[in-house]
C-alpha atoms as a PDB file:
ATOM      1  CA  UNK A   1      19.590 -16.276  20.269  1.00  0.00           C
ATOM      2  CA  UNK A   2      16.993 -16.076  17.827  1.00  0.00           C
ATOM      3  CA  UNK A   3      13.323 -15.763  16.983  1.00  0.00           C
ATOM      4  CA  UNK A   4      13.379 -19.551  15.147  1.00  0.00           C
ATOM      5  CA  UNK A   5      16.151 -22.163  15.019  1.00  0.00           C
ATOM      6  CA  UNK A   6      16.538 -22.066  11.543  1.00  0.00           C
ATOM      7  CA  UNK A   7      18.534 -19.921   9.342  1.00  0.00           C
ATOM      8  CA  UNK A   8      18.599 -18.978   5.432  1.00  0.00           C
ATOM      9  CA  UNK A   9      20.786 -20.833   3.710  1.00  0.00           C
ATOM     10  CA  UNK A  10      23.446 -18.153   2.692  1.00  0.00           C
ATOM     11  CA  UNK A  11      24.950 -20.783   0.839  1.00  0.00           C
ATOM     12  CA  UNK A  12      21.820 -21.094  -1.418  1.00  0.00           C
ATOM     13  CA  UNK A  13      21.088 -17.547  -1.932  1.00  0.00           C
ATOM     14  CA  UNK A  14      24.183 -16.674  -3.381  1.00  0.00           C
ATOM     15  CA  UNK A  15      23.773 -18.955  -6.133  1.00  0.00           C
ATOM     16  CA  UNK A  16      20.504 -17.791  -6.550  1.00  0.00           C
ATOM     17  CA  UNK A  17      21.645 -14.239  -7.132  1.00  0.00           C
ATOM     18  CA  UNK A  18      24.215 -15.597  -9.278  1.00  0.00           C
ATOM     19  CA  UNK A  19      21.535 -17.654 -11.606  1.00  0.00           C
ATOM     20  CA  UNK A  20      19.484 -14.700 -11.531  1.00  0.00           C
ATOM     21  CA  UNK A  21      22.702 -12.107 -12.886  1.00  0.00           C
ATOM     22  CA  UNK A  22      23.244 -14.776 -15.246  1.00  0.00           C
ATOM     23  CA  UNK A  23      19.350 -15.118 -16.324  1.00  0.00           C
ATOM     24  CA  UNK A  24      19.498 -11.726 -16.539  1.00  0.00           C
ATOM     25  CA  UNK A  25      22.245 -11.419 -19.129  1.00  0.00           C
ATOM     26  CA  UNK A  26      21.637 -14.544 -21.224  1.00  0.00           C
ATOM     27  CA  UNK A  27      17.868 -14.466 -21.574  1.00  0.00           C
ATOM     28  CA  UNK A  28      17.791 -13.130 -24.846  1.00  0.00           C
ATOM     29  CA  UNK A  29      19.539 -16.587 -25.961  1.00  0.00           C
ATOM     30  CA  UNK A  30      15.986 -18.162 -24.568  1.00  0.00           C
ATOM     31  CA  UNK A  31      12.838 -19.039 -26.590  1.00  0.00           C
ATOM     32  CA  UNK A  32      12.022 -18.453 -30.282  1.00  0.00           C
ATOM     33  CA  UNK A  33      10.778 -14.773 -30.126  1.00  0.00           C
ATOM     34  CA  UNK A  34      12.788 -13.556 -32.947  1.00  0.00           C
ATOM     35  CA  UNK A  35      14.324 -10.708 -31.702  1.00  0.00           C
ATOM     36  CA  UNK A  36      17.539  -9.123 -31.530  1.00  0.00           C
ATOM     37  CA  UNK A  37      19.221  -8.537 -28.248  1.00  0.00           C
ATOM     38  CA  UNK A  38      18.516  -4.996 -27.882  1.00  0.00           C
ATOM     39  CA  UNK A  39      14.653  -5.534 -28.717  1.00  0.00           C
ATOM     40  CA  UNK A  40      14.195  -8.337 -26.733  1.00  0.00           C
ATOM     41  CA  UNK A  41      15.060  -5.841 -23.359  1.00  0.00           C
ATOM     42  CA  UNK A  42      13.514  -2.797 -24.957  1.00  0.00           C
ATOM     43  CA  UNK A  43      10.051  -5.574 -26.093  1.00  0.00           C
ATOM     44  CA  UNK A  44       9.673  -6.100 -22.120  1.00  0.00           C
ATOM     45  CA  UNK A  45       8.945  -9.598 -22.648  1.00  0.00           C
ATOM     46  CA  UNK A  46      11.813 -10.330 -20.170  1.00  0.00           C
ATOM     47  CA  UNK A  47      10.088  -8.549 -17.535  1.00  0.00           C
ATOM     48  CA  UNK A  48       6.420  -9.483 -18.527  1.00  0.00           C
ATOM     49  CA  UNK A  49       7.763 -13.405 -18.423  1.00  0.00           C
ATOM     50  CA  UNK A  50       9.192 -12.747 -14.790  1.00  0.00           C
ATOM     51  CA  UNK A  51       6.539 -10.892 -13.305  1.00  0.00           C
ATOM     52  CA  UNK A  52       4.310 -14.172 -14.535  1.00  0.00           C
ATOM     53  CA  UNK A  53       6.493 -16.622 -13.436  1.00  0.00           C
ATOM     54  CA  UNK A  54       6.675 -14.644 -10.341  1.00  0.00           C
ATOM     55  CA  UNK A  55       2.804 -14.739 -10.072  1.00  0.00           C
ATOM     56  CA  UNK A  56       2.346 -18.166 -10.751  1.00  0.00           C
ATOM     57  CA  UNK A  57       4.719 -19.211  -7.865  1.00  0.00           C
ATOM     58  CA  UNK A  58       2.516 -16.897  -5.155  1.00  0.00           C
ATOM     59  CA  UNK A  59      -1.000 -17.120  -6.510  1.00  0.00           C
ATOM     60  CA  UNK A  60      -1.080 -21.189  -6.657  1.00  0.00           C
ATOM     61  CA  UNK A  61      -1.935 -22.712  -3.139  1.00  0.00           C
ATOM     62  CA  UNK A  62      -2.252 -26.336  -4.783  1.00  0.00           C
ATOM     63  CA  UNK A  63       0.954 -27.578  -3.614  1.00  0.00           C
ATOM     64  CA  UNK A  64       0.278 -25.540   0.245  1.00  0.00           C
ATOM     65  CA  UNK A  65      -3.127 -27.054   0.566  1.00  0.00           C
ATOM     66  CA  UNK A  66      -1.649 -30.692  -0.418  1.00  0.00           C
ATOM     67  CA  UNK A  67       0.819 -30.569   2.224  1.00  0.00           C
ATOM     68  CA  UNK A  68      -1.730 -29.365   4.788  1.00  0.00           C
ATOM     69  CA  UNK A  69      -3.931 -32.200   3.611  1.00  0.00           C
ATOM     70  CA  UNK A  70      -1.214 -34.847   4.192  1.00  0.00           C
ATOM     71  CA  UNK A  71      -0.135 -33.211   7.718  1.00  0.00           C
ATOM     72  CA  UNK A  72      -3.976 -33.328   9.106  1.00  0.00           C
ATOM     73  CA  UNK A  73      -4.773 -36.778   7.752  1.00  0.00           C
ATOM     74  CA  UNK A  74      -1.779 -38.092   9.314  1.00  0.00           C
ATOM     75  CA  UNK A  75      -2.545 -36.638  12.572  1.00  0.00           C
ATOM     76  CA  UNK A  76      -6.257 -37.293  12.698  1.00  0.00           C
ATOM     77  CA  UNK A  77      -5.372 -41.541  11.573  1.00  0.00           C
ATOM     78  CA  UNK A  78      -2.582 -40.854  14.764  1.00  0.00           C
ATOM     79  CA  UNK A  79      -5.823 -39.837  16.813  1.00  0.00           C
ATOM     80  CA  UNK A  80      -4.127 -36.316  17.707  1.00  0.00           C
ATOM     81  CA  UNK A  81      -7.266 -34.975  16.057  1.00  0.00           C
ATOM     82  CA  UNK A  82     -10.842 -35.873  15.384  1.00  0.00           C
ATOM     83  CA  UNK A  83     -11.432 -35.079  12.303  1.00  0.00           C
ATOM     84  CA  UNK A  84     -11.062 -32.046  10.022  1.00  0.00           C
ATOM     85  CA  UNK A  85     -12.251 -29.866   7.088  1.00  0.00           C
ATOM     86  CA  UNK A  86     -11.225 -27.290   4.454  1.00  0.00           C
ATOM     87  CA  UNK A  87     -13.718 -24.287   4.737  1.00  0.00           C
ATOM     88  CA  UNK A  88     -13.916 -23.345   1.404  1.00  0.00           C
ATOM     89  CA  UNK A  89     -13.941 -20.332  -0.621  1.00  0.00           C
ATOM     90  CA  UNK A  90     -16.548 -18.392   1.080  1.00  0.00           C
ATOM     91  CA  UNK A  91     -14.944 -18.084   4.405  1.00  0.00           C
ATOM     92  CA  UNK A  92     -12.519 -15.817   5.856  1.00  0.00           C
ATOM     93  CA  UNK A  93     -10.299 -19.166   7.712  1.00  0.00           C
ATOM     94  CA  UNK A  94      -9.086 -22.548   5.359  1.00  0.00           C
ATOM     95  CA  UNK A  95      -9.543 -25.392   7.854  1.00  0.00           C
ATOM     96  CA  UNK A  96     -11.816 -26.224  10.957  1.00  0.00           C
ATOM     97  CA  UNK A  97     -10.699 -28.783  12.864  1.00  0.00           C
ATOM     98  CA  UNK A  98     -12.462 -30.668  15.809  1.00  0.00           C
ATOM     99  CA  UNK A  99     -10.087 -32.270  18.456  1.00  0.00           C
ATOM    100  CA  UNK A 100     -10.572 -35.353  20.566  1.00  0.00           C
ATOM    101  CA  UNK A 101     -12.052 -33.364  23.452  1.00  0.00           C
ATOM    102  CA  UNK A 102     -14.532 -32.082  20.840  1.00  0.00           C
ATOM    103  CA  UNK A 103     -13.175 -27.927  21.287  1.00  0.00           C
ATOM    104  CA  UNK A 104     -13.053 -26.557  17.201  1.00  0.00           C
ATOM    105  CA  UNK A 105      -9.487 -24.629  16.403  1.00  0.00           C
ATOM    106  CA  UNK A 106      -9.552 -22.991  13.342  1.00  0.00           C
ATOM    107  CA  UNK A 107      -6.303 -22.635  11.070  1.00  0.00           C
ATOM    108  CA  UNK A 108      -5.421 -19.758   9.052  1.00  0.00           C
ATOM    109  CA  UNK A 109      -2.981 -20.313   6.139  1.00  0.00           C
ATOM    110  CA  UNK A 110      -0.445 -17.833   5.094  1.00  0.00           C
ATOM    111  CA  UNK A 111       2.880 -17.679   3.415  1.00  0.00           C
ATOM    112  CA  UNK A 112       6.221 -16.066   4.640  1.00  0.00           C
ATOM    113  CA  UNK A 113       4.544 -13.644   6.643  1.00  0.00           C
ATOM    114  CA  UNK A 114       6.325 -10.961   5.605  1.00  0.00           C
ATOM    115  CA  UNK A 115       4.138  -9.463   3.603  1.00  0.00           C
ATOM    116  CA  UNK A 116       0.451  -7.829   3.882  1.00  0.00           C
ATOM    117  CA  UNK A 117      -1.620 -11.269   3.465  1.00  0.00           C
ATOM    118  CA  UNK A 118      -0.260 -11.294   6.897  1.00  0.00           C
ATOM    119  CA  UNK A 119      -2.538  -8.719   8.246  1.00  0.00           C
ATOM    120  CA  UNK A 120      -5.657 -10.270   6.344  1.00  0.00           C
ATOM    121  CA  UNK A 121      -7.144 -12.231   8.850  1.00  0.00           C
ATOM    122  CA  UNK A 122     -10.645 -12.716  10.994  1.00  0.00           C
ATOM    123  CA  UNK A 123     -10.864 -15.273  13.758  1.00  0.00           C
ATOM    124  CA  UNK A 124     -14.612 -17.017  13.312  1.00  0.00           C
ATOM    125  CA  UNK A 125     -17.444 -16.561  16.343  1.00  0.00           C
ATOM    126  CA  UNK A 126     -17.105 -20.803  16.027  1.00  0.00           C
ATOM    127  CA  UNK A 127     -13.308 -20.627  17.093  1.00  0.00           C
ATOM    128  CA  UNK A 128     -12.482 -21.891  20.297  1.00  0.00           C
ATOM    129  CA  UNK A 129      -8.726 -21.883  19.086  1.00  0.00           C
ATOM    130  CA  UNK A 130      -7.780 -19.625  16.445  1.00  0.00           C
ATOM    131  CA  UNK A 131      -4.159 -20.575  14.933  1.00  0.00           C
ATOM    132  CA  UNK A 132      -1.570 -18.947  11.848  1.00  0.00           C
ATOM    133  CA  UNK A 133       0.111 -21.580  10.084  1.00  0.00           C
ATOM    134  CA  UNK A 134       2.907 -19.989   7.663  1.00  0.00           C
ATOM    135  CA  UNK A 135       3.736 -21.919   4.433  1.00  0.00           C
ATOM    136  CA  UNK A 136       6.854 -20.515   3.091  1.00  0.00           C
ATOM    137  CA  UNK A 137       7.770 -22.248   0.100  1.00  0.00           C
ATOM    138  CA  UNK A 138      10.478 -20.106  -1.122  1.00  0.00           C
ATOM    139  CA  UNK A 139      14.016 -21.301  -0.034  1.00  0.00           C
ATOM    140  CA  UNK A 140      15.648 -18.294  -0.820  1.00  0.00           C
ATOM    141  CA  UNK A 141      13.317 -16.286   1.982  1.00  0.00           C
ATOM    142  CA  UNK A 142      15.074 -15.616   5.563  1.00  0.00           C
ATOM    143  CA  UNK A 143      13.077 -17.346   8.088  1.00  0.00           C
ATOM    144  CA  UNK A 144      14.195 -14.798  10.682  1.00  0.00           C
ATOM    145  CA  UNK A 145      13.415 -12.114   9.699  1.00  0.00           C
ATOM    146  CA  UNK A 146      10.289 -12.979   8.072  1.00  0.00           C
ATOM    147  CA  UNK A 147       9.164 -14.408  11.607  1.00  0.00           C
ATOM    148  CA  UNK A 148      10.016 -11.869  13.267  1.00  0.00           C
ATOM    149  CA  UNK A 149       8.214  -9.778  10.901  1.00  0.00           C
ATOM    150  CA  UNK A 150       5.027 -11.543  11.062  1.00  0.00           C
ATOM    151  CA  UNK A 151       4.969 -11.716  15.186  1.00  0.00           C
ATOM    152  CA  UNK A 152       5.980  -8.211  15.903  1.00  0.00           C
ATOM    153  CA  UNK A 153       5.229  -5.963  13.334  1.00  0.00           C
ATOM    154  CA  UNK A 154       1.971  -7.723  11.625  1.00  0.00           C
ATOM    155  CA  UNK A 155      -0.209  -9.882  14.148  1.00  0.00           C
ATOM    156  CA  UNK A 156       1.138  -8.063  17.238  1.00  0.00           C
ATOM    157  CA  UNK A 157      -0.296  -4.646  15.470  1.00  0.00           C
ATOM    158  CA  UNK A 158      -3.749  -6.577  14.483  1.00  0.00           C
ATOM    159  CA  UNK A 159      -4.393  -8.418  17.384  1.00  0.00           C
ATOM    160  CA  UNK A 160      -4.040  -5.094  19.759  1.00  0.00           C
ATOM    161  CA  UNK A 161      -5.859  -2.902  16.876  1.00  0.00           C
ATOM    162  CA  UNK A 162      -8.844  -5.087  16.537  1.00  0.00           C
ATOM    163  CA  UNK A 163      -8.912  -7.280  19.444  1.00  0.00           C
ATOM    164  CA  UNK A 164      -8.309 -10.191  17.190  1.00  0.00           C
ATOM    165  CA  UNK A 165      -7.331 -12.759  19.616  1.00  0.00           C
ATOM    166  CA  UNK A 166      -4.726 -15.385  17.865  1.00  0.00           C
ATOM    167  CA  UNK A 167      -3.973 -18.235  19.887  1.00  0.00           C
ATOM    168  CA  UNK A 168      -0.925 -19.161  18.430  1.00  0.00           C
ATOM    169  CA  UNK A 169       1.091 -19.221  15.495  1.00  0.00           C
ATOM    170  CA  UNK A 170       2.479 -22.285  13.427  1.00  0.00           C
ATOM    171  CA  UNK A 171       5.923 -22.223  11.646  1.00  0.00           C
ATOM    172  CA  UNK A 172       6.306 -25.120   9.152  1.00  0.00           C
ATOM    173  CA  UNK A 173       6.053 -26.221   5.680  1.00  0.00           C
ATOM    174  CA  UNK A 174       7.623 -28.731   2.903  1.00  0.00           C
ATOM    175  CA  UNK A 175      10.869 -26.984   2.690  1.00  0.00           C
ATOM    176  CA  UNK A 176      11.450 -27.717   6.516  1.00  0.00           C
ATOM    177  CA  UNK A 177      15.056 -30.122   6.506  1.00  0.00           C
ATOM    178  CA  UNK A 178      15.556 -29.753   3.052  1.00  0.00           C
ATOM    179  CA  UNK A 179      19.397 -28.042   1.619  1.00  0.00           C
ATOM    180  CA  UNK A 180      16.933 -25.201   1.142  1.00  0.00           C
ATOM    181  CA  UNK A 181      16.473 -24.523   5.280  1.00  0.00           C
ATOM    182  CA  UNK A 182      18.385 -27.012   6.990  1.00  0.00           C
ATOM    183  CA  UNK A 183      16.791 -27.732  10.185  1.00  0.00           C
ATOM    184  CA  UNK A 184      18.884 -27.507  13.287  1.00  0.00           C
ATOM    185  CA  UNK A 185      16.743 -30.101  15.428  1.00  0.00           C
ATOM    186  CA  UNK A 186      17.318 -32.776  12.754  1.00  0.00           C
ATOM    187  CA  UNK A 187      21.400 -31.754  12.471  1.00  0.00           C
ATOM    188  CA  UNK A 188      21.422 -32.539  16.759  1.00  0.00           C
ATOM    189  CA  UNK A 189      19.290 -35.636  15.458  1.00  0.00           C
ATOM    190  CA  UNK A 190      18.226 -37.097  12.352  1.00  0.00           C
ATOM    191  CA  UNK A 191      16.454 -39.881  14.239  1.00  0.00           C
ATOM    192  CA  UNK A 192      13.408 -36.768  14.442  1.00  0.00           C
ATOM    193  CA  UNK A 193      12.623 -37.027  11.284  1.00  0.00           C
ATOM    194  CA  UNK A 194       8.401 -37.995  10.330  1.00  0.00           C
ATOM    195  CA  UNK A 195       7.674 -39.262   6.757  1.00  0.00           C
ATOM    196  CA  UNK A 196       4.550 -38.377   5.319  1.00  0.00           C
ATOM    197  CA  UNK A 197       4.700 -39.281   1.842  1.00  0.00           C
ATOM    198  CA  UNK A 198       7.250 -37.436  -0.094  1.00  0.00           C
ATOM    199  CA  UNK A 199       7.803 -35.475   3.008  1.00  0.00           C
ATOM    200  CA  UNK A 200      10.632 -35.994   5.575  1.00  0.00           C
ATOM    201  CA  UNK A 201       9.859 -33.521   8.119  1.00  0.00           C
ATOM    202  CA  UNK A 202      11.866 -32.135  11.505  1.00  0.00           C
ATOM    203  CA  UNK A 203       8.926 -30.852  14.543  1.00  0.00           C
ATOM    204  CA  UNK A 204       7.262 -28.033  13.817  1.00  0.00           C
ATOM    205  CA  UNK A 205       8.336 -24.459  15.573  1.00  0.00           C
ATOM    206  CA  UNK A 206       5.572 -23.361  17.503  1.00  0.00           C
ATOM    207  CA  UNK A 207       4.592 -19.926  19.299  1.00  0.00           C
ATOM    208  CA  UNK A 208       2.104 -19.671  22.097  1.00  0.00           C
ATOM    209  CA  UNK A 209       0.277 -16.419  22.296  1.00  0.00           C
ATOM    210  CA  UNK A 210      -2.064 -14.623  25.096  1.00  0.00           C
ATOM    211  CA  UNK A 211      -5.120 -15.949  25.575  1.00  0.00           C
ATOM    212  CA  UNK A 212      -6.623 -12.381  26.389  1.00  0.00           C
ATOM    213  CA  UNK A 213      -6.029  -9.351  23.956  1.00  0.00           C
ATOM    214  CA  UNK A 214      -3.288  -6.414  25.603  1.00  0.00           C
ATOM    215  CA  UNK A 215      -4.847  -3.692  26.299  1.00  0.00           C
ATOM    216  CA  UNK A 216      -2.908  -0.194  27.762  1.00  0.00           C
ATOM    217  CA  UNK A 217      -5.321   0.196  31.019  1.00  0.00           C
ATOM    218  CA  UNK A 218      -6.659  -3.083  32.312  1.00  0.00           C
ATOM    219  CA  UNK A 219      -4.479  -5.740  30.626  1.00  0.00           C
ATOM    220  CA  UNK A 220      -0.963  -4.469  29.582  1.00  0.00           C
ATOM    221  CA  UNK A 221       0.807  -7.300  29.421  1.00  0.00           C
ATOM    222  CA  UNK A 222      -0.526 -10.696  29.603  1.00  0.00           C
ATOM    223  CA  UNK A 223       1.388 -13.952  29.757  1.00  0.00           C
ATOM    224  CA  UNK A 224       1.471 -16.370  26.903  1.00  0.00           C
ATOM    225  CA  UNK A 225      -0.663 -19.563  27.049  1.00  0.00           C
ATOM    226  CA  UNK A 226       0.667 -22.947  28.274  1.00  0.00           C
ATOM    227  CA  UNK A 227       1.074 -25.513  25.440  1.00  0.00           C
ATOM    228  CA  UNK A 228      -1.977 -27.870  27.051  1.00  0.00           C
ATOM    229  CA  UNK A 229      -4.145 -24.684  26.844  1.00  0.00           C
ATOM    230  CA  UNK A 230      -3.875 -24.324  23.076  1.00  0.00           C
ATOM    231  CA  UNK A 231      -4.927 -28.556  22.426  1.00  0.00           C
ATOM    232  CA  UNK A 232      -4.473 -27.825  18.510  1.00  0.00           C
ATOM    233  CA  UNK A 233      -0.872 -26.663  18.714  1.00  0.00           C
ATOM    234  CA  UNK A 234      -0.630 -29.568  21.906  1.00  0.00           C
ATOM    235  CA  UNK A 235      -1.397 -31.904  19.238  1.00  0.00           C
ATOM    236  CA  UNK A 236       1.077 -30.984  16.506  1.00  0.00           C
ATOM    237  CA  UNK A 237       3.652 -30.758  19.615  1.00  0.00           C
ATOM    238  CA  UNK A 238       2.798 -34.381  20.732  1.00  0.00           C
ATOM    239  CA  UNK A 239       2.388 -36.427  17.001  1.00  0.00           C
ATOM    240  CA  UNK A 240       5.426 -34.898  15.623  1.00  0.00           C
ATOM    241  CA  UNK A 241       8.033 -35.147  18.876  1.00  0.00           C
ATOM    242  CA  UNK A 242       8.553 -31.386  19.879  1.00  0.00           C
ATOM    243  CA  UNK A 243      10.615 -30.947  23.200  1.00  0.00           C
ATOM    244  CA  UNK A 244       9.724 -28.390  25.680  1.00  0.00           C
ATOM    245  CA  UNK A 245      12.770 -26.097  25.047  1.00  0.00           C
ATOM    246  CA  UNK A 246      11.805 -25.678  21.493  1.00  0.00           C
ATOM    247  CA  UNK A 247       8.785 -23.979  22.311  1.00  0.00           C
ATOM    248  CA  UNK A 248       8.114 -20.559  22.086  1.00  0.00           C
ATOM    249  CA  UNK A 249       5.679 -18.169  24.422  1.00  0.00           C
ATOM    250  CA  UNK A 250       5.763 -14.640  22.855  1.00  0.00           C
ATOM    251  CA  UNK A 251       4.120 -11.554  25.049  1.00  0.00           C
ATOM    252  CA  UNK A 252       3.114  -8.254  23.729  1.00  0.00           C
ATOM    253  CA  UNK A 253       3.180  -5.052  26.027  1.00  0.00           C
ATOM    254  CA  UNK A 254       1.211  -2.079  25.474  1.00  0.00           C
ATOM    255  CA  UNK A 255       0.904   1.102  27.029  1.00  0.00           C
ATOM    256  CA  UNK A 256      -0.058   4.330  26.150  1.00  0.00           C
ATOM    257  CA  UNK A 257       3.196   7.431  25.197  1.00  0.00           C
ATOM    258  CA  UNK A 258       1.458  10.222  24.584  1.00  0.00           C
ATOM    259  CA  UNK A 259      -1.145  10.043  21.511  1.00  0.00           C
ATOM    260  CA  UNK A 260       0.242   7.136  20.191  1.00  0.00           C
ATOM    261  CA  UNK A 261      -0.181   3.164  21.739  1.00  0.00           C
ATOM    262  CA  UNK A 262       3.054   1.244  21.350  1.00  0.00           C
ATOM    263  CA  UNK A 263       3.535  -2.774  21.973  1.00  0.00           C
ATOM    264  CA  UNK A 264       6.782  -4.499  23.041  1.00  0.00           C
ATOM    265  CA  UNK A 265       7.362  -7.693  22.162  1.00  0.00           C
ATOM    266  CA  UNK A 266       9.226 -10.360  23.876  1.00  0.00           C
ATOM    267  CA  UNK A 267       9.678 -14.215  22.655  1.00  0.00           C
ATOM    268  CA  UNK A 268      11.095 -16.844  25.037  1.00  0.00           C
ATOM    269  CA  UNK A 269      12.530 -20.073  24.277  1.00  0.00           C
ATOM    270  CA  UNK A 270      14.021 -22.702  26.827  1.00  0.00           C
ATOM    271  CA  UNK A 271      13.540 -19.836  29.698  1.00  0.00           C
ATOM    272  CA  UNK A 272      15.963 -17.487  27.685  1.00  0.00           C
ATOM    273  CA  UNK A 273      14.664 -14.163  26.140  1.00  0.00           C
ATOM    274  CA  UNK A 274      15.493 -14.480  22.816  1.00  0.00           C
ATOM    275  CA  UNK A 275      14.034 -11.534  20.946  1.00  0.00           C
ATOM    276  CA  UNK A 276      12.528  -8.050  22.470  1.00  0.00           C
ATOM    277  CA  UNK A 277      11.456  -5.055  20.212  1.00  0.00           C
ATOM    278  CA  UNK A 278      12.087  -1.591  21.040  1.00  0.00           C
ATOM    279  CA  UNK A 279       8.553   0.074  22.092  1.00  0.00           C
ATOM    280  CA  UNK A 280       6.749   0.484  18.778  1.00  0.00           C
ATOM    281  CA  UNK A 281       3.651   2.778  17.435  1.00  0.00           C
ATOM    282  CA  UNK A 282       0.890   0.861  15.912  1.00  0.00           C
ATOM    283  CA  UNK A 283       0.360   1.968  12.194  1.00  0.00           C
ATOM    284  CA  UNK A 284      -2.221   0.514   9.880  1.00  0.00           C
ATOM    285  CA  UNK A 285      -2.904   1.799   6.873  1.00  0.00           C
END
């Protein structure tokens, strides 16, 4: 039992750690810099060239936002949705999108949500569905625990905190079936496979939240939302041939021990619990 299907590749990251030992050791032998071996790793120009590299790889959005682009033209031409739009800079949200029974979702974009990007978030007064996509382009990452991560300790903690209702939550991205995160559902049958340009991808894994926000006293543990409910995640379900026992309806207890509020969090799949936290404090910095 798990909190997604998928798995990291262990396969993969090893020979990433062992390209990175050997990086490591044999940089020196790189570029025309000039230096010896001992000033080249006393310059810091090894470090200053990964922590760009590094930055380059998180800061660009390019390839993110041209893979969202391709996923919502395909399913507006489909007719899944109406029509959509990229919100620009100025807003807190990336895309608005109108569905055929004219209700507006909004879509959040974020990356592996493991880290604090996660927590940045701000569902718009216009939202009548408010939904996180995650984007995780990095192979090596550990969809599981990242996942888990972003339900439990992240949105579960803002969503209580600041009553920041988030309809659901959107696991999918580029790297989706590729040797990088073999996808389960396509290994059980390729045949699932949907080609969008240079894109072959599996169905989406997709998490239905409350449709009220927990609270300790009057609403301690609400159940998650029926896919038809949330029409935006309905519509990713239905264009790219999810199955009912792949979805996943996550729940988030709260009550009250002592000074402190603490959320549980539970995520079925198929009618099988597959992942409960212990009772946890909310902490934000």
């Amino acid at each position: 039992m798990s909190v997604i299907p998928c798995e990291q590749n262990s396969a993969l990251r090893q020979q990433i750690e062992q390209y990175a030992d050997v990086l490591k050791v044999e940089a020196h032998k790189l570029g025309s810099h000039g230096l010896s071996e001992q000033e080249f790793y006393n310059s810091g120009l090894f470090r200053g060239a990964i922590e760009r590299v590094r930055g380059q790889f998180s800061a660009t959005m390019r390839d993110k936002r041209d893979f969202v682009r391709r996923v919502l033209n395909h399913m507006q031409d489909g007719g899944f949705i109406a029509e959509w739009e990229s919100a620009g800079e100025a807003n807190r949200h990336d895309y608005s999108v109108r569905l055929p029974s004219g209700r507006v979702a909004v879509i959040e974009l974020k990356g592996c949500l493991d880290g604090n990007n996660t927590n940045i978030f701000e569902r718009p007064a216009h939202a009548q569905e408010f939904i996180i996509w995650s984007v995780c382009t990095n192979p090596g990452a550990d969809p599981r625990l990242n996942t888990w991560s972003g339900i439990h300790t992240r949105l579960s903690a803002e969503i209580i905190s600041r009553a920041q209702r988030v309809d659901g939550l959107l696991v999918w991205d580029m790297v989706c079936g590729t040797i990088g995160r073999p996808c389960p559902k396509l290994a059980a049958d390729p045949s699932r496979t949907t080609t969008i340009g240079p894109f072959k991808l599996p169905p989406p894994c997709i998490y239905l939240f409350p449709a009220t926000i927990p609270t300790p006293r009057n609403n301690p543990n609400p159940a998650a939302q029926p896919l038809p409910d949330v029409q935006l995640l309905d519509a990713f379900y239905r264009c790219f041939g999810g199955v009912p026992d792949e979805l996943n309806f996550v729940t988030f207890e709260v009550q009250h021990r002592g000074v402190e509020t603490v959320r549980t969090t539970r995520l079925h799949r198929a009618g099988i619990l597959q992942r409960e936290s212990t009772p946890t404090p909310i902490q934000r910095a």
